[in-house]
N, C-alpha and C. Protein backbone atom coordinates (compact mmCIF):
# COMPACT_ATOMS: atom_id res chain seq x y z
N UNK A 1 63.90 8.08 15.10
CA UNK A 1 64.30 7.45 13.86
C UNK A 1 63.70 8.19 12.67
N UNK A 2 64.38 7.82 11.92
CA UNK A 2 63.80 8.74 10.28
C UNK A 2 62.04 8.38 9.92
N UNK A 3 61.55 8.92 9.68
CA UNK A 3 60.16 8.79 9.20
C UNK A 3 59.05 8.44 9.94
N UNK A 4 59.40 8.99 11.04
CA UNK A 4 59.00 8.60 13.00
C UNK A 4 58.37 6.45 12.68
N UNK A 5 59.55 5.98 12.25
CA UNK A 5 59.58 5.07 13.05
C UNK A 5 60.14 4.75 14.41
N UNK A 6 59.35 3.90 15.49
CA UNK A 6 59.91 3.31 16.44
C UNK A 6 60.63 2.38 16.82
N UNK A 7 60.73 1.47 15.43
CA UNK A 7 61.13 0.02 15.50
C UNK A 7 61.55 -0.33 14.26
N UNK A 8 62.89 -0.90 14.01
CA UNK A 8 63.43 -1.26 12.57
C UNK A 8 64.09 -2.41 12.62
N UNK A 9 63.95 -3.29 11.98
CA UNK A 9 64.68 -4.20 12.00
C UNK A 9 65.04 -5.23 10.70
N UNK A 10 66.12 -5.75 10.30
CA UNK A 10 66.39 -6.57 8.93
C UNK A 10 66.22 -8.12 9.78
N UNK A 11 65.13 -8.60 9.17
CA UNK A 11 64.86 -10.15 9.58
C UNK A 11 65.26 -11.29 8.59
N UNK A 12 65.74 -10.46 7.24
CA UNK A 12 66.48 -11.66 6.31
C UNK A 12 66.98 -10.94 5.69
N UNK A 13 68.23 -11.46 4.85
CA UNK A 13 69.03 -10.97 4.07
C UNK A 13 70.21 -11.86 3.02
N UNK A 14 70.08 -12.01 1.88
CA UNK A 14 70.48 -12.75 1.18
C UNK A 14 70.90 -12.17 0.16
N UNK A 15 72.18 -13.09 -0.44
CA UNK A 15 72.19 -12.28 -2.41
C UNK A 15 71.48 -13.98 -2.88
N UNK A 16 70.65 -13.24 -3.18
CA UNK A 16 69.67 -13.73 -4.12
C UNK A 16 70.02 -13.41 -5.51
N UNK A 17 70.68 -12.83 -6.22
CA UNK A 17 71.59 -13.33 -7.24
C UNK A 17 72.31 -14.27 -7.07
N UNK A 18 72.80 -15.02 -6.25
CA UNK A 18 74.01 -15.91 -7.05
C UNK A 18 73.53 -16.75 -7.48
N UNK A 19 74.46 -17.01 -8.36
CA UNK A 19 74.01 -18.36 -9.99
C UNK A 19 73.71 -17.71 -10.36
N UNK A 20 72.84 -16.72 -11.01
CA UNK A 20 72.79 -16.40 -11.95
C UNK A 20 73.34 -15.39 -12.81
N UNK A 21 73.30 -15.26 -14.31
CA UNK A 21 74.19 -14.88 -14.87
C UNK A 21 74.28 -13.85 -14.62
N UNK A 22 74.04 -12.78 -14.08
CA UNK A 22 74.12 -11.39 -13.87
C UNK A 22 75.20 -11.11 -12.20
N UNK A 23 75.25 -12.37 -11.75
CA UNK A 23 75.82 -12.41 -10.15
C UNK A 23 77.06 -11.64 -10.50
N UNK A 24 78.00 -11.22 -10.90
CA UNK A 24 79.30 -10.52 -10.78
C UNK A 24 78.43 -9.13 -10.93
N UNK A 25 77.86 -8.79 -11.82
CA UNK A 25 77.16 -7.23 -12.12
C UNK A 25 76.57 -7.14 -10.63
N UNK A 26 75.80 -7.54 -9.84
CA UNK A 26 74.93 -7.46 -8.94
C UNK A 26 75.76 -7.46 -7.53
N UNK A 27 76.90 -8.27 -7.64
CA UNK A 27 78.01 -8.13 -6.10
C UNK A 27 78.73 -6.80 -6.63
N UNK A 28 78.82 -6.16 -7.61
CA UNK A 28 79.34 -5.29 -8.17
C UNK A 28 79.06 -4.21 -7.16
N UNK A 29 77.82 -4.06 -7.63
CA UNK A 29 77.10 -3.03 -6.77
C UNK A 29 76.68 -3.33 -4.92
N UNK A 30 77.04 -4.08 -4.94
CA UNK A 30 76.75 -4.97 -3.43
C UNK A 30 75.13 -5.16 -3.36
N UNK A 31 74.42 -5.26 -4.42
CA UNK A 31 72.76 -5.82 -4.13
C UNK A 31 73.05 -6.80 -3.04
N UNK A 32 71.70 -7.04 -2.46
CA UNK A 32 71.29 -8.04 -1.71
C UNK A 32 69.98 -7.45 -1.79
N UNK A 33 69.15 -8.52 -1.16
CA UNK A 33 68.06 -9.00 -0.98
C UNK A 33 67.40 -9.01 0.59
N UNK A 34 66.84 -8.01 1.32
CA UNK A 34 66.29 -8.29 2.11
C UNK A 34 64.56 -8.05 2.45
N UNK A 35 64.36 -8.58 3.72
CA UNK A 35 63.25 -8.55 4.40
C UNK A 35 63.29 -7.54 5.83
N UNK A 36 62.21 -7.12 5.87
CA UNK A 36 62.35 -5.45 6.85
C UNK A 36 61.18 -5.79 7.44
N UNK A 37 61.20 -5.36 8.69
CA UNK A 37 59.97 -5.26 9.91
C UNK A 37 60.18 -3.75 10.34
N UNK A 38 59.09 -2.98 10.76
CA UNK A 38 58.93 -1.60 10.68
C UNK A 38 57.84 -1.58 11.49
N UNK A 39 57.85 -0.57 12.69
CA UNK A 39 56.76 -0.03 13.29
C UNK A 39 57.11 1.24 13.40
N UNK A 40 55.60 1.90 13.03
CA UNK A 40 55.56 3.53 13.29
C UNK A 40 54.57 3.91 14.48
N UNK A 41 55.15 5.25 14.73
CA UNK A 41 54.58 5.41 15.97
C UNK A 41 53.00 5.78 15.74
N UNK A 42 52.16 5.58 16.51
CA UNK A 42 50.63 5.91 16.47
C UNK A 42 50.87 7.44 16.64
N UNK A 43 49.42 7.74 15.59
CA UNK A 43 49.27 9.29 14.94
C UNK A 43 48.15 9.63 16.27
N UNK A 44 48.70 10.54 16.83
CA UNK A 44 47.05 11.29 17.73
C UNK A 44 46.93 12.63 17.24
């Protein structure tokens, strides 16, 4: 994997824009909002 991770994973993901006034600008671009879990491999 890129950046010698071993392990990737998206554990949440939301648009956390909506309601508010900027929500059409922000699905515009397809933002969302997530949470990431990441393990890298041990350095010897």
């Amino acid at each position: 994997m890129a950046a010698g991770f071993t392990d990737f994973e998206i554990t949440w993901r939301a648009d956390v824009f909506a309601g508010a006034p900027q929500a059409s600008s922000a699905a515009a671009f397809g933002t969302l909002g997530v949470n990431f879990r990441a393990r890298k491999a041990p350095a010897y």
